[in-house]
Structure formats: structure tokens, C-alpha cells
PDB file of N, CA and C in Angstrom:
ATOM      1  N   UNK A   1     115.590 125.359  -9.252  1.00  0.00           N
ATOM      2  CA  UNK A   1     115.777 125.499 -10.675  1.00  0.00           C
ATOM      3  C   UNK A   1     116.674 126.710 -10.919  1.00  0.00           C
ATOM      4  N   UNK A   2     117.686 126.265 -11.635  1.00  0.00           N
ATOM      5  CA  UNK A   2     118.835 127.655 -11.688  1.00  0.00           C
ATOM      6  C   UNK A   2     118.591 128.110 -13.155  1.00  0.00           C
ATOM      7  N   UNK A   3     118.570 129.465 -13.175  1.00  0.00           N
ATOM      8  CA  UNK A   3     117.810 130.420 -14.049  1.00  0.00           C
ATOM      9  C   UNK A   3     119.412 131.191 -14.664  1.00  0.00           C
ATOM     10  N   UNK A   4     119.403 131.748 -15.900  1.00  0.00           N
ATOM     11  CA  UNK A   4     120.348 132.435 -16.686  1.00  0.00           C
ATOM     12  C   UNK A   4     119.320 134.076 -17.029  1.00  0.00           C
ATOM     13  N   UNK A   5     120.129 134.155 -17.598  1.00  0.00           N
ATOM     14  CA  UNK A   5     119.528 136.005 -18.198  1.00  0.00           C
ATOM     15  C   UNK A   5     119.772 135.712 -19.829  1.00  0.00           C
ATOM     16  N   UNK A   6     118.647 135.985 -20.597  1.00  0.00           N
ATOM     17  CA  UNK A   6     119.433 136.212 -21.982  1.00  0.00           C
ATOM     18  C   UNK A   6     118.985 137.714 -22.474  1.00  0.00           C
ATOM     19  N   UNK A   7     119.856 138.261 -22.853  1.00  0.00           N
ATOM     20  CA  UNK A   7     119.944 139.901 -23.592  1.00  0.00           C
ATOM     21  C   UNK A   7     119.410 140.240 -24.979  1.00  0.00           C
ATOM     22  N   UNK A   8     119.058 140.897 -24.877  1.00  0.00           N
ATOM     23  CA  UNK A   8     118.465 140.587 -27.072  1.00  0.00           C
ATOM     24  C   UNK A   8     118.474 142.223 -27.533  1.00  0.00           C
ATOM     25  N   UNK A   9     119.250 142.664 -28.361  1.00  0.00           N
ATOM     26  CA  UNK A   9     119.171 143.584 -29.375  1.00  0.00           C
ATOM     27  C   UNK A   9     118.711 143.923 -30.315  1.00  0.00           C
ATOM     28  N   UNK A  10     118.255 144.887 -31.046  1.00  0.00           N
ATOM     29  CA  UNK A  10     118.108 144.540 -32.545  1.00  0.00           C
ATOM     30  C   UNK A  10     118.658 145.843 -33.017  1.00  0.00           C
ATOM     31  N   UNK A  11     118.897 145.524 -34.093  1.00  0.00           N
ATOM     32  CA  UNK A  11     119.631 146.992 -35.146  1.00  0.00           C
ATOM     33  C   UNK A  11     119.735 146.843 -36.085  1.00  0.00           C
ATOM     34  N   UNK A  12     120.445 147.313 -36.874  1.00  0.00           N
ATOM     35  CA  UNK A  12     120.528 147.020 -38.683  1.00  0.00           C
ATOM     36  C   UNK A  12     121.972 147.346 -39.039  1.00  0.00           C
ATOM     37  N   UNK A  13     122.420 147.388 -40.162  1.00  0.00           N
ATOM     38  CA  UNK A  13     123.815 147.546 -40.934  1.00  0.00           C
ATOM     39  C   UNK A  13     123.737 147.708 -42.293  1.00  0.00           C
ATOM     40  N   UNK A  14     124.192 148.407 -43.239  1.00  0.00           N
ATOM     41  CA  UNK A  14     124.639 148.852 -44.803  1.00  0.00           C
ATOM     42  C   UNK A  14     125.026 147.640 -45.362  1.00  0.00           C
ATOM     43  N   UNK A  15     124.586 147.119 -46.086  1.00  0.00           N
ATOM     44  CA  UNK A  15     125.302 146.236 -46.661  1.00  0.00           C
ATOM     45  C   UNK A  15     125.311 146.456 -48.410  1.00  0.00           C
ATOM     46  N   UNK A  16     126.140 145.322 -49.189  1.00  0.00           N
ATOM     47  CA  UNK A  16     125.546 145.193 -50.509  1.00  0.00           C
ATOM     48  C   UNK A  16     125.772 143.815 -50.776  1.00  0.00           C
ATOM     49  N   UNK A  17     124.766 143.113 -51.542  1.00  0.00           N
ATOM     50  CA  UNK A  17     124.393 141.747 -51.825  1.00  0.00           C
ATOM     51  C   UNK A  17     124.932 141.893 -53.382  1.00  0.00           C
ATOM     52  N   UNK A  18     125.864 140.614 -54.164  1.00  0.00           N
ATOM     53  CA  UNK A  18     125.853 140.724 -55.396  1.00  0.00           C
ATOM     54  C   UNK A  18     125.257 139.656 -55.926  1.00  0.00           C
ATOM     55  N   UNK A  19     125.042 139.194 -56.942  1.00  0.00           N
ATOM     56  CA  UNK A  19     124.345 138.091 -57.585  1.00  0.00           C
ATOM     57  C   UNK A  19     124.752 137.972 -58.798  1.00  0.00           C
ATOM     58  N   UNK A  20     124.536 136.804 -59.644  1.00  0.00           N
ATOM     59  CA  UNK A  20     125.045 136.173 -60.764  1.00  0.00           C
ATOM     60  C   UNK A  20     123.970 135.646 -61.407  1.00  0.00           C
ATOM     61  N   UNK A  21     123.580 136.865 -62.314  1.00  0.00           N
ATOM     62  CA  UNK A  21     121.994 135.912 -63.112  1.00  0.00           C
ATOM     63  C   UNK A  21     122.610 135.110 -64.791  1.00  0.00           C
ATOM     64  N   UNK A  22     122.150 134.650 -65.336  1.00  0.00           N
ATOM     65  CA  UNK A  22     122.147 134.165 -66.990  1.00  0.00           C
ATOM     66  C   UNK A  22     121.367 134.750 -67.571  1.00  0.00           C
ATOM     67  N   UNK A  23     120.880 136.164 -67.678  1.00  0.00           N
ATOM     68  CA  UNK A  23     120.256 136.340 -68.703  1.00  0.00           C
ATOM     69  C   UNK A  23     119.517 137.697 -67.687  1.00  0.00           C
ATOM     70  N   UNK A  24     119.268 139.076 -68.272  1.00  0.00           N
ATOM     71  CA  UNK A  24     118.085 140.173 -67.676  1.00  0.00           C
ATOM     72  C   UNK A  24     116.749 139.700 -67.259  1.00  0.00           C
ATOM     73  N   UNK A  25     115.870 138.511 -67.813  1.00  0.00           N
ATOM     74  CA  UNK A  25     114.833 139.055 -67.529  1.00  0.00           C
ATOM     75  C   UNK A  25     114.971 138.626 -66.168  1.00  0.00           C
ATOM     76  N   UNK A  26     115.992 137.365 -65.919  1.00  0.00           N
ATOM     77  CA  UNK A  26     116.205 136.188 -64.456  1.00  0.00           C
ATOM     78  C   UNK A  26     116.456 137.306 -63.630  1.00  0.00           C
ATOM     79  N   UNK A  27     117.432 138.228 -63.916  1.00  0.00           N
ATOM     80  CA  UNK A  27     117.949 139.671 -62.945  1.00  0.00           C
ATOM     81  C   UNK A  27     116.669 140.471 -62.466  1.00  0.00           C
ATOM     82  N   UNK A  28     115.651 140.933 -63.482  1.00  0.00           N
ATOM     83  CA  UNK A  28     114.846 141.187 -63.237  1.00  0.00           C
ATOM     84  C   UNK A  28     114.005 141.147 -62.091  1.00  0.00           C
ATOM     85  N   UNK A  29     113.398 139.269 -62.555  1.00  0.00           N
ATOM     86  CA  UNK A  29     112.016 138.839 -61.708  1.00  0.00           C
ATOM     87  C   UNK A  29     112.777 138.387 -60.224  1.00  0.00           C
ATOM     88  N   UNK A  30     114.113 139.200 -59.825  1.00  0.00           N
ATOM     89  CA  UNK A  30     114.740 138.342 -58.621  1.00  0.00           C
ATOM     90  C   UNK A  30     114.554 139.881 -57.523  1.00  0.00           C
ATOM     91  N   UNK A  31     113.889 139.598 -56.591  1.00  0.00           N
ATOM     92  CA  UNK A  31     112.848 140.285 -55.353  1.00  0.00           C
ATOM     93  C   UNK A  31     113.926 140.749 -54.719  1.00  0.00           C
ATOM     94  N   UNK A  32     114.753 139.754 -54.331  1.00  0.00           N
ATOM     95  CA  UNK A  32     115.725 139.747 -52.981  1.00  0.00           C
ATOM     96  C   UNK A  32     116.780 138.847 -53.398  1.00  0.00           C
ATOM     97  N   UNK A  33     118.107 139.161 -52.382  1.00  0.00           N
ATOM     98  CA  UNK A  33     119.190 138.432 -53.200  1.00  0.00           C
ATOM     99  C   UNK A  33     118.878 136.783 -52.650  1.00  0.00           C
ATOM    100  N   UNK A  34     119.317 136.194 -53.488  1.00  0.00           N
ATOM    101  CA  UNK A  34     119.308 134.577 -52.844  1.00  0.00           C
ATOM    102  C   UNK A  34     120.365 134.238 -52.328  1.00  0.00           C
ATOM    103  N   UNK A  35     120.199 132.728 -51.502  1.00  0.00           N
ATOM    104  CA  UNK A  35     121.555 132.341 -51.067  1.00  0.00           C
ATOM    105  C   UNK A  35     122.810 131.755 -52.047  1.00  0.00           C
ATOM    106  N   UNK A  36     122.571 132.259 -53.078  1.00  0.00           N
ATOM    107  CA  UNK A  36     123.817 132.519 -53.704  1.00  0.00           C
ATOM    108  C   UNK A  36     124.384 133.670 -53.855  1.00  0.00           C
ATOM    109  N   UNK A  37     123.846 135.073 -53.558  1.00  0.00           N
ATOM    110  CA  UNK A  37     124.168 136.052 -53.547  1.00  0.00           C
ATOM    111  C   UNK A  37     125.304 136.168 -52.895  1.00  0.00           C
ATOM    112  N   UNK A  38     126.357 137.301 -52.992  1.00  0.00           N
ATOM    113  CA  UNK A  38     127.964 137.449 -51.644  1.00  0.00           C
ATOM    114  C   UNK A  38     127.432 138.961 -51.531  1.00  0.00           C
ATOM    115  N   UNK A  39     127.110 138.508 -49.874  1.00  0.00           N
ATOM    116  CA  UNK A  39     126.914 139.629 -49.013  1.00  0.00           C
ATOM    117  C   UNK A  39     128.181 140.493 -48.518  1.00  0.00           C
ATOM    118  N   UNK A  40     128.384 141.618 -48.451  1.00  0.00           N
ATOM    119  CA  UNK A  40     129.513 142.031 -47.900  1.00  0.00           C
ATOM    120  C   UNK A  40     128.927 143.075 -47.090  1.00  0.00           C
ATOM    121  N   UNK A  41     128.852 143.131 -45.617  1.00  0.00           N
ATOM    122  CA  UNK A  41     128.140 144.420 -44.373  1.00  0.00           C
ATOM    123  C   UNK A  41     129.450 145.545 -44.630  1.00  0.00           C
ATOM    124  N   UNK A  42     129.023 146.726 -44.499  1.00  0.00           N
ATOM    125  CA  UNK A  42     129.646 147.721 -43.737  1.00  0.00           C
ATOM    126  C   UNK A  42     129.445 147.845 -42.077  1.00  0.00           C
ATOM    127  N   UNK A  43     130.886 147.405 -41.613  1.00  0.00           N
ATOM    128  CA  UNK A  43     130.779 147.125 -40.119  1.00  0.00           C
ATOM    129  C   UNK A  43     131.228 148.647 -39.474  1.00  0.00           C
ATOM    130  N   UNK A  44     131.203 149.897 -40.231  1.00  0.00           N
ATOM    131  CA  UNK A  44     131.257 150.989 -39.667  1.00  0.00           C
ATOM    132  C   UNK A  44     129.921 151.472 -39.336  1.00  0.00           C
ATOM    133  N   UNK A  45     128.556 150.482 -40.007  1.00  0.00           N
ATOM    134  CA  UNK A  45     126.880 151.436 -40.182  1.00  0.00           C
ATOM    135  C   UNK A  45     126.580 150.300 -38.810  1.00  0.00           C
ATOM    136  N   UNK A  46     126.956 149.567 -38.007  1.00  0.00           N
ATOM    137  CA  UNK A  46     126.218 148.468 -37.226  1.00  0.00           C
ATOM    138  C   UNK A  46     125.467 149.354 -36.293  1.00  0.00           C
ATOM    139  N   UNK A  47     124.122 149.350 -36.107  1.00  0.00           N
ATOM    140  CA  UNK A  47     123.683 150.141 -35.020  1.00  0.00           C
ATOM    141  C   UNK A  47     123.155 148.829 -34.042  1.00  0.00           C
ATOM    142  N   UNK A  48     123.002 149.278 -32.643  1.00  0.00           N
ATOM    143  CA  UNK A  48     122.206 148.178 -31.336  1.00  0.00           C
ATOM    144  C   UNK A  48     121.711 149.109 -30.837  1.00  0.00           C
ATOM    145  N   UNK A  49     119.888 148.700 -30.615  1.00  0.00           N
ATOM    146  CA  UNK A  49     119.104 149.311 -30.149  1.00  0.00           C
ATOM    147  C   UNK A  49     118.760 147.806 -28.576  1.00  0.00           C
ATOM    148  N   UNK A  50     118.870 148.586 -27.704  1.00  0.00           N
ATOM    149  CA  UNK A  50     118.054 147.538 -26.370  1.00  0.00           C
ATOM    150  C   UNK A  50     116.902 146.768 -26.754  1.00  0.00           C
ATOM    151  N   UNK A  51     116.431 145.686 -26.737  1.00  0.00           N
ATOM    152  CA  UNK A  51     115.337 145.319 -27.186  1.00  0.00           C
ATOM    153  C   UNK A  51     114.630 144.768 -25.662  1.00  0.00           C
ATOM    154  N   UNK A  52     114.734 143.775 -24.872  1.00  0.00           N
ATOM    155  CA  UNK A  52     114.506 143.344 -23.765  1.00  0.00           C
ATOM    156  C   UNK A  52     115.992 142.047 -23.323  1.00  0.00           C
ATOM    157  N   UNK A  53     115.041 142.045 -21.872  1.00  0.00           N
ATOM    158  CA  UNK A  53     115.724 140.777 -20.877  1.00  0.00           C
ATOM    159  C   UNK A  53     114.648 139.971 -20.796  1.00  0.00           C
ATOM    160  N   UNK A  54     115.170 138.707 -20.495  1.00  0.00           N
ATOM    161  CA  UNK A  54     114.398 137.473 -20.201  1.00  0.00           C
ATOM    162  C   UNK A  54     115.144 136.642 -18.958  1.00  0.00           C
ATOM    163  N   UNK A  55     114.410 136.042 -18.198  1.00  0.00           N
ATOM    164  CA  UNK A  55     114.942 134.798 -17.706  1.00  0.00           C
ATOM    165  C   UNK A  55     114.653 133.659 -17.955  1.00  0.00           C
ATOM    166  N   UNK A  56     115.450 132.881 -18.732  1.00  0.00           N
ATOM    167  CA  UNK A  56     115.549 131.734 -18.841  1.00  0.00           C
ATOM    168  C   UNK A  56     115.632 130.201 -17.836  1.00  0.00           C
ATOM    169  N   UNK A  57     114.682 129.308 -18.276  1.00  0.00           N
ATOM    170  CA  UNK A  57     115.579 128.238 -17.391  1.00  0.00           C
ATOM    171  C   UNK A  57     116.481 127.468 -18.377  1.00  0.00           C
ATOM    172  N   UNK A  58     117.624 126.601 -16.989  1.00  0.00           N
ATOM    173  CA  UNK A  58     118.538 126.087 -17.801  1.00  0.00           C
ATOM    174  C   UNK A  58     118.585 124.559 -18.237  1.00  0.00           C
ATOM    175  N   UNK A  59     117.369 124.004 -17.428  1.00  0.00           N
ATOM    176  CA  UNK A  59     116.852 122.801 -18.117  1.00  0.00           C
ATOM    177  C   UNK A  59     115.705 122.515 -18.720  1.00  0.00           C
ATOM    178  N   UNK A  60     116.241 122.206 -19.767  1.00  0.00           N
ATOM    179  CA  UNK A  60     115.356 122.163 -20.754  1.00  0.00           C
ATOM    180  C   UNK A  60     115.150 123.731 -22.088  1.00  0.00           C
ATOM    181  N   UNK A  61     114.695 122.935 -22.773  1.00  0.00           N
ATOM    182  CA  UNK A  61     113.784 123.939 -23.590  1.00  0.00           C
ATOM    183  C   UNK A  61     112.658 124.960 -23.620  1.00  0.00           C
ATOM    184  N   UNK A  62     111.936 124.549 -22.366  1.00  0.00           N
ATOM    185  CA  UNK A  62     110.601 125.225 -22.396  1.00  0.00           C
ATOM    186  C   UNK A  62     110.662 125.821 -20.998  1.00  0.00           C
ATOM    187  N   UNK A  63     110.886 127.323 -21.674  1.00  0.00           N
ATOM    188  CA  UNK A  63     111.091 128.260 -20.687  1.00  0.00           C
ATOM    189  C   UNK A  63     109.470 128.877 -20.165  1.00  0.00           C
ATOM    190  N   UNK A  64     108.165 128.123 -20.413  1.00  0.00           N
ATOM    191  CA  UNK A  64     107.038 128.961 -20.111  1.00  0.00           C
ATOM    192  C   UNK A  64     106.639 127.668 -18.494  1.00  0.00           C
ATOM    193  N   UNK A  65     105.633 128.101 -17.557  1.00  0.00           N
ATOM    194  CA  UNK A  65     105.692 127.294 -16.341  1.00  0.00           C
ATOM    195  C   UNK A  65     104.891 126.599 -16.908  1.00  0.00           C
ATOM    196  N   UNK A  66     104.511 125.556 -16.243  1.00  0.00           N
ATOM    197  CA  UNK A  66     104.049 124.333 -15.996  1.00  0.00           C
ATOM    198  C   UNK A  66     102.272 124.032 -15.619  1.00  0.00           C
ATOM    199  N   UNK A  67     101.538 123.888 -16.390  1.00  0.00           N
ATOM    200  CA  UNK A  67     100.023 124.451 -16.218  1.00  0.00           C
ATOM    201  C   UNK A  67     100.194 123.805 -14.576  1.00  0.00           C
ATOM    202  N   UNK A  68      98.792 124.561 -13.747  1.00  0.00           N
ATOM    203  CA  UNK A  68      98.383 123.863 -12.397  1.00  0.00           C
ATOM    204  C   UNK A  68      97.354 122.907 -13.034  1.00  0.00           C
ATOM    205  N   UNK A  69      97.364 121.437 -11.855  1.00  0.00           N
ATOM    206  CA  UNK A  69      96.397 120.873 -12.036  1.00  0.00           C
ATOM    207  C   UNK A  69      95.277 121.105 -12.504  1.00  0.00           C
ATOM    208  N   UNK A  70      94.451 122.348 -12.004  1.00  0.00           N
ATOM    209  CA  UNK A  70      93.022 122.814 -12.337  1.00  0.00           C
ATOM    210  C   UNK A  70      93.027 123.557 -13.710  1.00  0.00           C
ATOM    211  N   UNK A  71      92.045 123.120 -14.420  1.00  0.00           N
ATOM    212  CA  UNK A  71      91.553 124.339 -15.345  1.00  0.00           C
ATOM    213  C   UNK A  71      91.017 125.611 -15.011  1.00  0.00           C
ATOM    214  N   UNK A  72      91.451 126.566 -14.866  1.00  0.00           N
ATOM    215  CA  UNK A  72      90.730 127.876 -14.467  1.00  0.00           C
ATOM    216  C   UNK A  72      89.534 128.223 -15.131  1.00  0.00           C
ATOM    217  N   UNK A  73      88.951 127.823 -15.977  1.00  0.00           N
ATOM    218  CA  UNK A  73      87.450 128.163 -16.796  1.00  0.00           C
ATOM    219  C   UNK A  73      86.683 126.788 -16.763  1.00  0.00           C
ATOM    220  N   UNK A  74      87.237 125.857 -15.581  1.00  0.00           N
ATOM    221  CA  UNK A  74      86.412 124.886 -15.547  1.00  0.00           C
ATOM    222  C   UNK A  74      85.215 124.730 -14.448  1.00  0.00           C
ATOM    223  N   UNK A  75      85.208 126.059 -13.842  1.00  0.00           N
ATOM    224  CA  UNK A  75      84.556 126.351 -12.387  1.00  0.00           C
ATOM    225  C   UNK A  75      82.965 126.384 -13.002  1.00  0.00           C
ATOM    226  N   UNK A  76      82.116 126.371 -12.319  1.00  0.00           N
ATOM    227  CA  UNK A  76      80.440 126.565 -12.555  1.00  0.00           C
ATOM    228  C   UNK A  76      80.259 128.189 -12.087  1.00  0.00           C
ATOM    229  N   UNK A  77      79.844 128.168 -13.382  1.00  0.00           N
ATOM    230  CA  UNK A  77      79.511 129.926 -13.297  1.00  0.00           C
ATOM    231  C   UNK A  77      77.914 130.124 -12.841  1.00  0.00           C
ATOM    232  N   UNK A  78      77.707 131.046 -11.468  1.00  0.00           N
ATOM    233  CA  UNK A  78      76.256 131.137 -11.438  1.00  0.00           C
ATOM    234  C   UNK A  78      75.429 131.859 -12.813  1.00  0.00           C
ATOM    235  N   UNK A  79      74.230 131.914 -12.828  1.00  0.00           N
ATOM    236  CA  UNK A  79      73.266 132.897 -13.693  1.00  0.00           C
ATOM    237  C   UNK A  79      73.024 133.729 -12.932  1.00  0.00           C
ATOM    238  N   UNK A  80      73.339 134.883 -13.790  1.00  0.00           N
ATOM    239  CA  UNK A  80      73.259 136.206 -13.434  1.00  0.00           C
ATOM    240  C   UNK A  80      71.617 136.641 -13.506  1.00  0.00           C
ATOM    241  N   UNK A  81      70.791 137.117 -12.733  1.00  0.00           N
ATOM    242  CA  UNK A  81      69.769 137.805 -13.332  1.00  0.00           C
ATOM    243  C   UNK A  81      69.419 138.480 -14.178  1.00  0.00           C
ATOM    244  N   UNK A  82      68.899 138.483 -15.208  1.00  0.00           N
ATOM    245  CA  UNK A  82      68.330 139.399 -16.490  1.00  0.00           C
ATOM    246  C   UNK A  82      67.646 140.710 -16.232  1.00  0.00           C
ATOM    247  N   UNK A  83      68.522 141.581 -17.199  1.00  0.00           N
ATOM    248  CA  UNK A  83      68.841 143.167 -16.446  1.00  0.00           C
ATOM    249  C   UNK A  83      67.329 143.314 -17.523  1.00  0.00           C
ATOM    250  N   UNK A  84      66.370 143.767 -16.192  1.00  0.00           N
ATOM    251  CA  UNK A  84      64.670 144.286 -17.043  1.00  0.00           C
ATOM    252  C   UNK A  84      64.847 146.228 -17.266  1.00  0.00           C
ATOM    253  N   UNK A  85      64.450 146.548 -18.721  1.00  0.00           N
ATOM    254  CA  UNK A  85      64.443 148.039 -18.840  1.00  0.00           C
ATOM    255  C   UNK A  85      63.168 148.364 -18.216  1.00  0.00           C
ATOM    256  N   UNK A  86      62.732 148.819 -17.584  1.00  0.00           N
ATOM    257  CA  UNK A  86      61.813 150.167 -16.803  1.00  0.00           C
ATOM    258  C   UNK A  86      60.992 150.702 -17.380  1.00  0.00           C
TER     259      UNK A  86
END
């Protein structure tokens, strides 16, 4: 099975979002810009912080392994003796 590397960053950037309401109170009750908003980044503020590595496989989708036949919590657990206080 031939395996890739994927890299992952995270960081942030300055931006300003504009928007187009009909009326204050609509400007108002609006949280966050919507996807009508025009985003424009400042690409001088971009910061990248390391986040991790992974190895990937390259077939398929599902990069986690493959259960084993057995259930591991399907074993018979002995009884423990009952701890007597003194």
C-alpha cells in the first residue's frame, strides 16, 4: 500500500468583509458577513503556524486501518475476589 504525507497549517489574515443591507435594522440583526458579503484579505497580515503531519493512504478514502477479525472486549473476564475490610 503506497502511502503520501499531507502537511496542514493553520494561521489567520486581516481582512474586511462588505455587505449590502435594505434598511438598519437588517444591518443590525446581521452576526457575520454572509455569502453575499465581498471579502477583500490583506495578504501582507497572512501568518502559518505548523499544525501537524499525517500519512495518508492513496487508495481510497479511509485513511484509519481495518478492524482485526476479533473483538477485543469480547474475551471472558474472570471474577475478581471481593476486597473484605478487616
Amino acid at each position: 500500500m503506497k502511502k503520501k504525507i499531507e502537511k496542514f497549517w493553520s494561521g489567520s489574515v486581516s481582512f474586511i468583509a462588505t455587505e449590502t443591507f435594505k434598511d438598519v435594522n437588517t444591518a443590525v440583526q446581521a452576526s457575520v458577513p454572509s455569502t453575499a458579503a465581498k471579502i477583500v484579505m490583506d495578504a501582507n497580515t497572512i501568518t502559518y503556524d505548523f499544525n501537524r503531519i499525517k500519512e495518508v493512504s492513496t487508495d481510497g478514502d479511509n485513511t484509519l486501518r481495518t478492524p482485526g477479525e476479533q473483538n477485543p472486549g469480547g474475551r471472558e473476564r474472570e471474577k475478581k475476589a471481593e476486597h473484605k475490610n478487616k
